[in-house]
N, C-alpha and C. Protein backbone atom coordinates (compact mmCIF):
# COMPACT_ATOMS: atom_id res chain seq x y z
N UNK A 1 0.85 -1.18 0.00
CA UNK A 1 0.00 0.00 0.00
C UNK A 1 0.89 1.23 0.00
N UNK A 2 0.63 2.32 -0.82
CA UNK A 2 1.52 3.45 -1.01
C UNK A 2 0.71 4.42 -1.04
N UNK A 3 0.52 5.15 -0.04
CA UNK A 3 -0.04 6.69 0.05
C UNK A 3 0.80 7.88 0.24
N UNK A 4 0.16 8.62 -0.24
CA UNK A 4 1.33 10.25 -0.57
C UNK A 4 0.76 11.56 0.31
N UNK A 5 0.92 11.62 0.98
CA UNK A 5 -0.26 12.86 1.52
C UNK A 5 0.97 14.57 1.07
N UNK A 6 -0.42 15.32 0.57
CA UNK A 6 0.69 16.65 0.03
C UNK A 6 -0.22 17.60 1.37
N UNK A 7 0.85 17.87 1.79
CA UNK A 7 0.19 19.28 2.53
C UNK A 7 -0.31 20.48 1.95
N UNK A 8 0.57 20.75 1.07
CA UNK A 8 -0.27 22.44 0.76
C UNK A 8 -1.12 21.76 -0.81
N UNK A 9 -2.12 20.69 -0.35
CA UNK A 9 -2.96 20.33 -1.77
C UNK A 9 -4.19 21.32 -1.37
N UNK A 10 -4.61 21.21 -0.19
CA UNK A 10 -5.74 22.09 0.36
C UNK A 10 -6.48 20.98 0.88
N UNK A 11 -6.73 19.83 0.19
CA UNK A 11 -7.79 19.03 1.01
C UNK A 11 -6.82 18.31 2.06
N UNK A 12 -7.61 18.00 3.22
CA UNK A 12 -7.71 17.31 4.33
C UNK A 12 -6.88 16.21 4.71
N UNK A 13 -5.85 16.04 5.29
CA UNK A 13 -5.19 14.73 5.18
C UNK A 13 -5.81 13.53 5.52
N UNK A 14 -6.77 13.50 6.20
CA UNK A 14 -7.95 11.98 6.52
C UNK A 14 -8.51 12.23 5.54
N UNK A 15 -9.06 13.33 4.62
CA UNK A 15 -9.47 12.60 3.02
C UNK A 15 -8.66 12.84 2.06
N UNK A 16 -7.43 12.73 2.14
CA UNK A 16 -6.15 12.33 1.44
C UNK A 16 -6.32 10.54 1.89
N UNK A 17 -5.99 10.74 2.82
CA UNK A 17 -6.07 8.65 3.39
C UNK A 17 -7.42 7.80 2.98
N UNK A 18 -8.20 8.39 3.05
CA UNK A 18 -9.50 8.10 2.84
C UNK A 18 -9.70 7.81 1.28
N UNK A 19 -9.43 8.98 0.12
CA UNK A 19 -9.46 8.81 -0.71
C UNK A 19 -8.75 7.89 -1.25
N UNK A 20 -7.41 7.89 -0.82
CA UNK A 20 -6.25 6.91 -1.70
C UNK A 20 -6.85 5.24 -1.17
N UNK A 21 -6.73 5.02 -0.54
CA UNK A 21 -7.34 4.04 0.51
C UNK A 21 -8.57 3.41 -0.66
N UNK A 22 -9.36 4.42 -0.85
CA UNK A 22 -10.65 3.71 -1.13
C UNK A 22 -10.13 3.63 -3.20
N UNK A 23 -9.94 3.87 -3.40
CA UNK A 23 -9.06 3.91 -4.70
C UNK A 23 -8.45 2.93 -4.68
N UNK A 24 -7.34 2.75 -4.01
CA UNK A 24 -6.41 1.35 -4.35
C UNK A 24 -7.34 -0.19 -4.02
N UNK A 25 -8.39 0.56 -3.00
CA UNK A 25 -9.60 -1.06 -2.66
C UNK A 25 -10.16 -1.00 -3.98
N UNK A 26 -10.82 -0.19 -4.36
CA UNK A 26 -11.93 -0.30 -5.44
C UNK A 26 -11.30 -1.07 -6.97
N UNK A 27 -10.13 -0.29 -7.25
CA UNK A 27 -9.26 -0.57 -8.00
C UNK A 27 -8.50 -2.07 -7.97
N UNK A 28 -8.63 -2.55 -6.84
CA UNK A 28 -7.51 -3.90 -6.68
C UNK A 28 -6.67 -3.58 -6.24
N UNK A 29 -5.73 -2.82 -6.39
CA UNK A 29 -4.62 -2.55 -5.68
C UNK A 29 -4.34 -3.21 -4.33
N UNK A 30 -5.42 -3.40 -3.60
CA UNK A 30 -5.40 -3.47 -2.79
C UNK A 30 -6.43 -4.49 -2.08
N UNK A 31 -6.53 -5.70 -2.37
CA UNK A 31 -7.40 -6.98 -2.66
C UNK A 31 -8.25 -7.10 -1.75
N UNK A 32 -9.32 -7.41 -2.00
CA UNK A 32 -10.55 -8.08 -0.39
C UNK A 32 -9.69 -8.64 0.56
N UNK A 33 -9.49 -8.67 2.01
CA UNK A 33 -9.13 -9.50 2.41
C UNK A 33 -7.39 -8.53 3.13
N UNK A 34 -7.01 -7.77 2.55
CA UNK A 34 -5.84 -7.17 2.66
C UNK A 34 -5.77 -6.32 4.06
N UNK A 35 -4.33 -6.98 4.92
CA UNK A 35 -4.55 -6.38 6.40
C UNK A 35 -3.91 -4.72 6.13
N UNK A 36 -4.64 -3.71 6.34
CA UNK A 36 -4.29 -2.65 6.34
C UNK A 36 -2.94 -2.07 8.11
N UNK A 37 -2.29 -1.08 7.29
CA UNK A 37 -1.27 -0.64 8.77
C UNK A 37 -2.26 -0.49 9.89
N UNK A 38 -2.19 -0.82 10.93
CA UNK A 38 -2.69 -0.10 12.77
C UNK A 38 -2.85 1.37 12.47
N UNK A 39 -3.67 1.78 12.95
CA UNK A 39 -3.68 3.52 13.33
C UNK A 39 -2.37 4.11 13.24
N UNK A 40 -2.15 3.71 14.43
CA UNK A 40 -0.72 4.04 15.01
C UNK A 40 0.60 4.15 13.69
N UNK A 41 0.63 2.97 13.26
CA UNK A 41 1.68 2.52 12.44
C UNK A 41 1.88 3.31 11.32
N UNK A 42 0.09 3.34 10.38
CA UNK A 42 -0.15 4.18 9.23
C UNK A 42 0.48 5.74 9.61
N UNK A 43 0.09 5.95 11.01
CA UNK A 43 -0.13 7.23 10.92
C UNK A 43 1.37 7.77 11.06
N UNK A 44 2.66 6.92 11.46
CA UNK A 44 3.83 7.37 11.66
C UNK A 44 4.59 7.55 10.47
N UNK A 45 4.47 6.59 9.41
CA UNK A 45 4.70 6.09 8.62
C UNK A 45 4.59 7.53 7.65
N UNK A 46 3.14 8.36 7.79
CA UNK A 46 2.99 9.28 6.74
C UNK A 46 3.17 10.61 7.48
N UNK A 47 3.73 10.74 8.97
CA UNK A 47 3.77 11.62 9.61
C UNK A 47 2.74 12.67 9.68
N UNK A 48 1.70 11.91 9.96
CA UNK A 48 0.41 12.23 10.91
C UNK A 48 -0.07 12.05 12.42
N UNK A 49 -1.13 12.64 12.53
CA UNK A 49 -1.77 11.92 13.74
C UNK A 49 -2.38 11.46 13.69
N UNK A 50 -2.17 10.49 14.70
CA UNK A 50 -3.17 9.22 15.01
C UNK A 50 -5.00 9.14 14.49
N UNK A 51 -4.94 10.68 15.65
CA UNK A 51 -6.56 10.88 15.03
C UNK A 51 -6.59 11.10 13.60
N UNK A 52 -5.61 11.95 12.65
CA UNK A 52 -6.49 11.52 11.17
C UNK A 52 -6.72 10.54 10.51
N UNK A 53 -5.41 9.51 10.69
CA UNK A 53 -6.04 8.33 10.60
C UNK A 53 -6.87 7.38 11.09
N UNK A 54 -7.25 7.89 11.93
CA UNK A 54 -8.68 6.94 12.90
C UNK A 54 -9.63 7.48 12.05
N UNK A 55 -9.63 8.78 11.80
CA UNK A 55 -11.24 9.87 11.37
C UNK A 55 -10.90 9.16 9.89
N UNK A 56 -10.13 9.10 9.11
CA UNK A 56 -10.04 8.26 7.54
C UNK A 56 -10.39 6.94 7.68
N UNK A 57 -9.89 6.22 8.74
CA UNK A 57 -10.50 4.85 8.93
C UNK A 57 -12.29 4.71 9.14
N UNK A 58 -12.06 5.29 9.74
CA UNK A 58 -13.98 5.76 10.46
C UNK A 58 -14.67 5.93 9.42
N UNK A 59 -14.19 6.79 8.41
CA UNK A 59 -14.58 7.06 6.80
C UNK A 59 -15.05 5.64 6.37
N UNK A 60 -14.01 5.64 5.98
CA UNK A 60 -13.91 4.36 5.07
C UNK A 60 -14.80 3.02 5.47
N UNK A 61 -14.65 2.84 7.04
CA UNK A 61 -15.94 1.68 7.41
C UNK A 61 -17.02 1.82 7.81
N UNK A 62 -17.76 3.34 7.47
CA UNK A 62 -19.17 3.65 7.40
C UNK A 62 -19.09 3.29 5.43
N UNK A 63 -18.32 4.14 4.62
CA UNK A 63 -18.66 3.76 3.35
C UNK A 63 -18.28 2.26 2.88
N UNK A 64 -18.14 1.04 3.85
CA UNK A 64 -17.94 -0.46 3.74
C UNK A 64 -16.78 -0.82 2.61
N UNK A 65 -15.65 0.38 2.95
CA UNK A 65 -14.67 0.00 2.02
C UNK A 65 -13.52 -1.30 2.93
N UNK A 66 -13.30 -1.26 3.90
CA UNK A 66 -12.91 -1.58 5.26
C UNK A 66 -13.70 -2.22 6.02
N UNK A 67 -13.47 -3.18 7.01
CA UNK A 67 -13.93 -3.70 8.13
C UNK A 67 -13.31 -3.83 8.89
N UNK A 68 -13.13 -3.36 10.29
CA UNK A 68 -12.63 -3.76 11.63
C UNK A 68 -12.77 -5.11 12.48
N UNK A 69 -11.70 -5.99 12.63
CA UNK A 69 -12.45 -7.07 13.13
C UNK A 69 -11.49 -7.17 14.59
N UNK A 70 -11.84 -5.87 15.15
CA UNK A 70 -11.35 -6.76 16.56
C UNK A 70 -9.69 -5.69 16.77
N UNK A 71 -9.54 -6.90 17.41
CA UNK A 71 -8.15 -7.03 17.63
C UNK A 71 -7.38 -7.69 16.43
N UNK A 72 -7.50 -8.51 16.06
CA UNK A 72 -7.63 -8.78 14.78
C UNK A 72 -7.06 -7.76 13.70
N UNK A 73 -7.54 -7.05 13.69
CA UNK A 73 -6.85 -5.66 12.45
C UNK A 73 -8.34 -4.90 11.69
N UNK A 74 -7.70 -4.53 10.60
CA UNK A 74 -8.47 -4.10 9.85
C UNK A 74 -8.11 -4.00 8.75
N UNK A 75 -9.22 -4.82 7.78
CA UNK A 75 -8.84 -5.26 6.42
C UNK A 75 -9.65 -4.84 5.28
N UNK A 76 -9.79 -4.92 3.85
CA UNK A 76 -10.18 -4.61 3.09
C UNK A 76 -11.34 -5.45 2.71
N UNK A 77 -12.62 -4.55 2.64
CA UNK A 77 -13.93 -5.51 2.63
C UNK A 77 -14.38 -6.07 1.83
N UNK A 78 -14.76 -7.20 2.09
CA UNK A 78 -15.24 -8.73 0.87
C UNK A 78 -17.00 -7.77 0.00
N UNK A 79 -16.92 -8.61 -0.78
CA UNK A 79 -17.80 -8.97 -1.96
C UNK A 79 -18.55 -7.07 -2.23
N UNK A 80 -18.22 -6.64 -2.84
CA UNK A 80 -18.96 -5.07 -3.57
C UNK A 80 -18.94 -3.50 -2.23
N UNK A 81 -18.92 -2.62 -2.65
CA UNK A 81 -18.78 -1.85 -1.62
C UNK A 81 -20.40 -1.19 -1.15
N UNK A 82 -20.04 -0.39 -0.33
CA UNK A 82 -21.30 0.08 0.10
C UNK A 82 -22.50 1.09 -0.64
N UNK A 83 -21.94 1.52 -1.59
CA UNK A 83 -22.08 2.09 -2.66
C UNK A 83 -23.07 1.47 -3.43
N UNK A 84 -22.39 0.84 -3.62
CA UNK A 84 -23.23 -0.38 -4.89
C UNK A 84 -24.64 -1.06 -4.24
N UNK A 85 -24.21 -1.16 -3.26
CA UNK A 85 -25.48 -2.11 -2.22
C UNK A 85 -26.11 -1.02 -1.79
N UNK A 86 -25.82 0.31 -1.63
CA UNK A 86 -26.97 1.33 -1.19
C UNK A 86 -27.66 1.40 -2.73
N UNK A 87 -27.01 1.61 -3.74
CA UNK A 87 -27.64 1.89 -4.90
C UNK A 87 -28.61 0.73 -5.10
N UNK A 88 -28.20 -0.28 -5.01
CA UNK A 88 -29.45 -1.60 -5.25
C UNK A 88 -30.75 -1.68 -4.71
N UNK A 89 -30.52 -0.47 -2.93
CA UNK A 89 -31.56 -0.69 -2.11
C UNK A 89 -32.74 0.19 -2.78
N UNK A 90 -31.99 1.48 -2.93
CA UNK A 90 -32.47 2.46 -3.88
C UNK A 90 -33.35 2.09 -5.02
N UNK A 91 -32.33 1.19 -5.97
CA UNK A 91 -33.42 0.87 -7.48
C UNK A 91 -34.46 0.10 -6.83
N UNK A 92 -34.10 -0.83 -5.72
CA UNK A 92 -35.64 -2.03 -5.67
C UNK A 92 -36.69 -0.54 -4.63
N UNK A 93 -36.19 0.43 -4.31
CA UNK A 93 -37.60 1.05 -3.82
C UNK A 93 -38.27 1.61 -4.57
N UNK A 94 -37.38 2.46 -5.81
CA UNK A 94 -37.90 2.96 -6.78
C UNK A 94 -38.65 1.66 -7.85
N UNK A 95 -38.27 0.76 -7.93
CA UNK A 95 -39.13 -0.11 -8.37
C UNK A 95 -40.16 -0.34 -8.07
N UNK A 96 -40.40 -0.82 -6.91
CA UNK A 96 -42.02 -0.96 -6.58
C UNK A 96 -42.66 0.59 -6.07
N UNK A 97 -41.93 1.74 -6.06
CA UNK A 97 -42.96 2.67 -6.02
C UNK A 97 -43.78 3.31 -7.42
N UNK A 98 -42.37 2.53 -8.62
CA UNK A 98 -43.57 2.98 -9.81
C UNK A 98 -44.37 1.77 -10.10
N UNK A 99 -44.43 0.59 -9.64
CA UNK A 99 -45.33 -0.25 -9.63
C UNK A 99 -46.42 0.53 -9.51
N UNK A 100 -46.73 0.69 -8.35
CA UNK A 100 -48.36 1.20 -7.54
C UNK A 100 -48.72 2.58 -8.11
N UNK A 101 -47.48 2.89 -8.52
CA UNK A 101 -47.80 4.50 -9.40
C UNK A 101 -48.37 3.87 -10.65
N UNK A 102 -48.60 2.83 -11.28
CA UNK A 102 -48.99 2.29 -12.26
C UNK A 102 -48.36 2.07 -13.85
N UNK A 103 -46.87 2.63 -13.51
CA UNK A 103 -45.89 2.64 -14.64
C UNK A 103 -45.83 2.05 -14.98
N UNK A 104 -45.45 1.47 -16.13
CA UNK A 104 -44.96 0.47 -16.99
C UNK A 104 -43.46 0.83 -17.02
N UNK A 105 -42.88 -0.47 -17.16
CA UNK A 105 -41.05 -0.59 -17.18
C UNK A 105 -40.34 0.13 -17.54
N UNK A 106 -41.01 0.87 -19.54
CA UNK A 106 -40.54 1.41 -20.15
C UNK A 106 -40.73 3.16 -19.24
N UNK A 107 -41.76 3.14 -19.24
CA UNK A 107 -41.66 4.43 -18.39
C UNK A 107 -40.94 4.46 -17.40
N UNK A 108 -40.98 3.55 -16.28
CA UNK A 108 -40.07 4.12 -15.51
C UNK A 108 -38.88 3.88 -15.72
N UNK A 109 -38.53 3.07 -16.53
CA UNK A 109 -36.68 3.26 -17.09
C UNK A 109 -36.37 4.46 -17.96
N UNK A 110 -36.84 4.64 -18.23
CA UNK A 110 -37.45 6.16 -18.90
C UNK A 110 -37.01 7.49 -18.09
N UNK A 111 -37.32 7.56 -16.87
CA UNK A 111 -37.92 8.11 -15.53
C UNK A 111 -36.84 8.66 -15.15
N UNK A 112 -35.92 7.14 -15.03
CA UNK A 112 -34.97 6.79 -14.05
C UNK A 112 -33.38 7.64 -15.23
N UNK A 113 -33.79 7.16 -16.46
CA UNK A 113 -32.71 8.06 -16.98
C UNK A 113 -32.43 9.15 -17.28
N UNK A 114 -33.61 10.03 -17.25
CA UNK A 114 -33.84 11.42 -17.28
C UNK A 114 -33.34 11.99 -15.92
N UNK A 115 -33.60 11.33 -14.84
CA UNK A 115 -32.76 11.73 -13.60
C UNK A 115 -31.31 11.63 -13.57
N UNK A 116 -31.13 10.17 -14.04
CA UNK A 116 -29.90 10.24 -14.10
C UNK A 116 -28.60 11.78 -15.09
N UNK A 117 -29.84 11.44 -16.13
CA UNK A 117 -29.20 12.54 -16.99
C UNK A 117 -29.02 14.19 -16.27
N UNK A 118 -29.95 14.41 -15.37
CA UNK A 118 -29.89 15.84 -15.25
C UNK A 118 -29.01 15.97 -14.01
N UNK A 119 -28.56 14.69 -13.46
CA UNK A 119 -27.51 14.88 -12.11
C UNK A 119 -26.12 14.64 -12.76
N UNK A 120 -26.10 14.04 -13.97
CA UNK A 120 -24.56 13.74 -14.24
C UNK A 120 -24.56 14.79 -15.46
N UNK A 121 -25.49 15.82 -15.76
CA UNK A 121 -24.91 16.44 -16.88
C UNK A 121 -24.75 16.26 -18.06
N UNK A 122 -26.00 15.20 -19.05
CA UNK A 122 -25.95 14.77 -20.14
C UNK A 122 -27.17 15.32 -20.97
């Protein structure tokens, strides 16, 4: 694992860690299953404090990039991130709410890309 933290970038050094972190998981870099440095260790290593790397860790295992197991360590989290599984929860509500709205598929896929389009700018 290789992180760079720049001080005068302007953003935050726990989302400097946070970001790179979740990048090298998402990416592979950095495999399911992979024991990440201790608080402590990471944080000497990039000449930080402790707390930003706790507050980047904290990040990262609310967004289920990471899991804490203990004493044990903390490693890089198995099967899709949290992301993906919030988005899934999302499409199946929007699914059955255009059910009862009486949509048909095509409409609401329809619906669903016109939203998409006006949040990403297409």
């Amino acid at each position: 694992m290789t992180l760079k933290i720049h001080i005068h970038d302007g953003t935050p050094p726990y989302e400097q860690v946070r970001a790179q972190i979740s990048e090298q998981a998402r990416s592979g870099a950095l495999p399911v299953g992979y024991r990440l440095p201790t608080v402590r260790g990471l944080a000497e290593s990039l000449g930080l404090a402790a707390n930003t790397v706790a507050k980047a860790y904290r990040a990262l295992e609310a967004d289920g990039v990471i899991e804490t197991r203990g004493r044990n360590g903390t490693f890089v989290a198995a099967a899709g991130s949290a992301a993906v599984r919030e988005a899934a929860a999302a499409a199946q509500t929007y699914a059955e709410r255009v059910r009862r709205l009486g949509l048909g598929e095509d409409e609401a896929l329809e619906a669903a890309r016109n939203a998409l389009r006006a949040v990403y700018g297409q």
